[in-house]
Protein backbone atom coordinates (compact mmCIF):
# COMPACT_ATOMS: atom_id res chain seq x y z
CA UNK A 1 0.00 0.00 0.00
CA UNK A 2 1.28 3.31 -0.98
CA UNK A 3 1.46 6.28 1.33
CA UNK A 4 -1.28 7.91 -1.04
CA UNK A 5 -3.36 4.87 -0.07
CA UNK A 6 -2.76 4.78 3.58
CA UNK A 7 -3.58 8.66 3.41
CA UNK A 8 -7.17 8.15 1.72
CA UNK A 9 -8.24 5.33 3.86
CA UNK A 10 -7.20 7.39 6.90
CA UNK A 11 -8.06 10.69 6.08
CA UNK A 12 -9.63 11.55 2.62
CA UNK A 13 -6.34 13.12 1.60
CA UNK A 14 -3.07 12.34 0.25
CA UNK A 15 -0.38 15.55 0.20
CA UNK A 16 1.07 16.54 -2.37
CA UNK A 17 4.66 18.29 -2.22
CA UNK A 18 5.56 21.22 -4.55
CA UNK A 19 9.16 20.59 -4.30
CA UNK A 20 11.43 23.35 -4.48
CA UNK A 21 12.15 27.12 -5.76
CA UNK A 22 15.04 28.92 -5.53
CA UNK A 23 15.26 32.37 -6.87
CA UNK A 24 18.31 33.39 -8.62
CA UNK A 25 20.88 35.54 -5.95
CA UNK A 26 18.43 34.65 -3.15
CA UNK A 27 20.41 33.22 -0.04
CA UNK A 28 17.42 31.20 0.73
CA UNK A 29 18.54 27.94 3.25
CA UNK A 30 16.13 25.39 2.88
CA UNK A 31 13.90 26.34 0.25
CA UNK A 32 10.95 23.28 0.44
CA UNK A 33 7.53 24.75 -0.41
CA UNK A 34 4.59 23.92 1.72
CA UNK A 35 3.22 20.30 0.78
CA UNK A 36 -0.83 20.96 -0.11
CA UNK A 37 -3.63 18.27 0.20
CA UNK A 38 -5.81 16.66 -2.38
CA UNK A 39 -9.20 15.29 -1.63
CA UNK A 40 -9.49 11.72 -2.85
CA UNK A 41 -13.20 12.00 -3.80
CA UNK A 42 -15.44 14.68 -4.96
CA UNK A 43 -16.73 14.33 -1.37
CA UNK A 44 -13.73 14.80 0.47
CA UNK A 45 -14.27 18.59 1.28
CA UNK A 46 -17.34 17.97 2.99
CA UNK A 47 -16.47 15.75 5.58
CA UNK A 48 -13.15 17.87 6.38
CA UNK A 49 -15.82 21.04 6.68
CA UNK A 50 -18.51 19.18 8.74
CA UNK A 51 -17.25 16.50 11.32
CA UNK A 52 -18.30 14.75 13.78
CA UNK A 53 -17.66 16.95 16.81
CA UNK A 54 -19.56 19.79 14.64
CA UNK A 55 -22.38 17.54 13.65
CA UNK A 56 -22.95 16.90 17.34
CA UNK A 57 -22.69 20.48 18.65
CA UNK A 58 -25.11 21.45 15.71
CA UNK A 59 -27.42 18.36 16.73
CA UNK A 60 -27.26 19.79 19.94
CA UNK A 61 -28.22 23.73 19.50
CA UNK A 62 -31.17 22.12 16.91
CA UNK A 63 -32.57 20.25 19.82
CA UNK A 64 -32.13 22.60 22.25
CA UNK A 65 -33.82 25.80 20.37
CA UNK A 66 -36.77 22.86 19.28
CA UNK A 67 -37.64 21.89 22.81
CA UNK A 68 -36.73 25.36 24.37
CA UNK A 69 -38.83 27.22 22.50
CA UNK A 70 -41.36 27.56 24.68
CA UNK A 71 -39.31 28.66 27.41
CA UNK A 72 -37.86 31.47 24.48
CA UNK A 73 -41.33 32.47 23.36
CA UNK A 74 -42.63 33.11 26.89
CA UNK A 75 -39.17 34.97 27.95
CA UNK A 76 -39.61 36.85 24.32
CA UNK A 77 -43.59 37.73 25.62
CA UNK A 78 -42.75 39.03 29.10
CA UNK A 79 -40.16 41.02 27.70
CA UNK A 80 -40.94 45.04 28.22
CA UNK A 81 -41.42 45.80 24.08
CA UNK A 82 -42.96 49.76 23.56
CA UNK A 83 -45.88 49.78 21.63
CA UNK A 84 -45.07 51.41 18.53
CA UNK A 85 -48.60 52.33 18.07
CA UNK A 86 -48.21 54.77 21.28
């Protein structure tokens, strides 16, 4: 199994290194360029925006404003609103 392999299974992305670049008179030590990462599949970006901890918490915050809204409506009803009509 390549590491390209080993890197899809695990994460959904292999990296990809963009070698190097040395300008001419530049004293430049080093000189590797940041690797980037590919997805693997078309759905690759999705589950590196939405994972599980952030599934949960929105889970979470959905359930809580479904079976809290009663207590927000009647905090949103007692609140002291002017009348605009006055």
């Amino acid at each position: 199994m390549t590491d390209k392999e080993e890197d899809c299974a695990l994460e959904g992305f292999y990296t990809v290194t963009q070698g190097y670049r040395k300008i001419p008179g530049d004293m430049c030590y080093g000189g590797i360029l940041d690797p980037y990462r590919r997805p693997c599949t078309s759905f690759a970006w999705l589950t590196s925006i939405i994972s599980l901890k952030s599934a949960a918490l929105i889970a979470l915050i959905g359930a809580g404003v479904y079976y809290g809204w009663p207590i927000i409506e009647a905090i949103i009803l007692v609140l002291p609103i002017p009348d605009p009509k006055e």
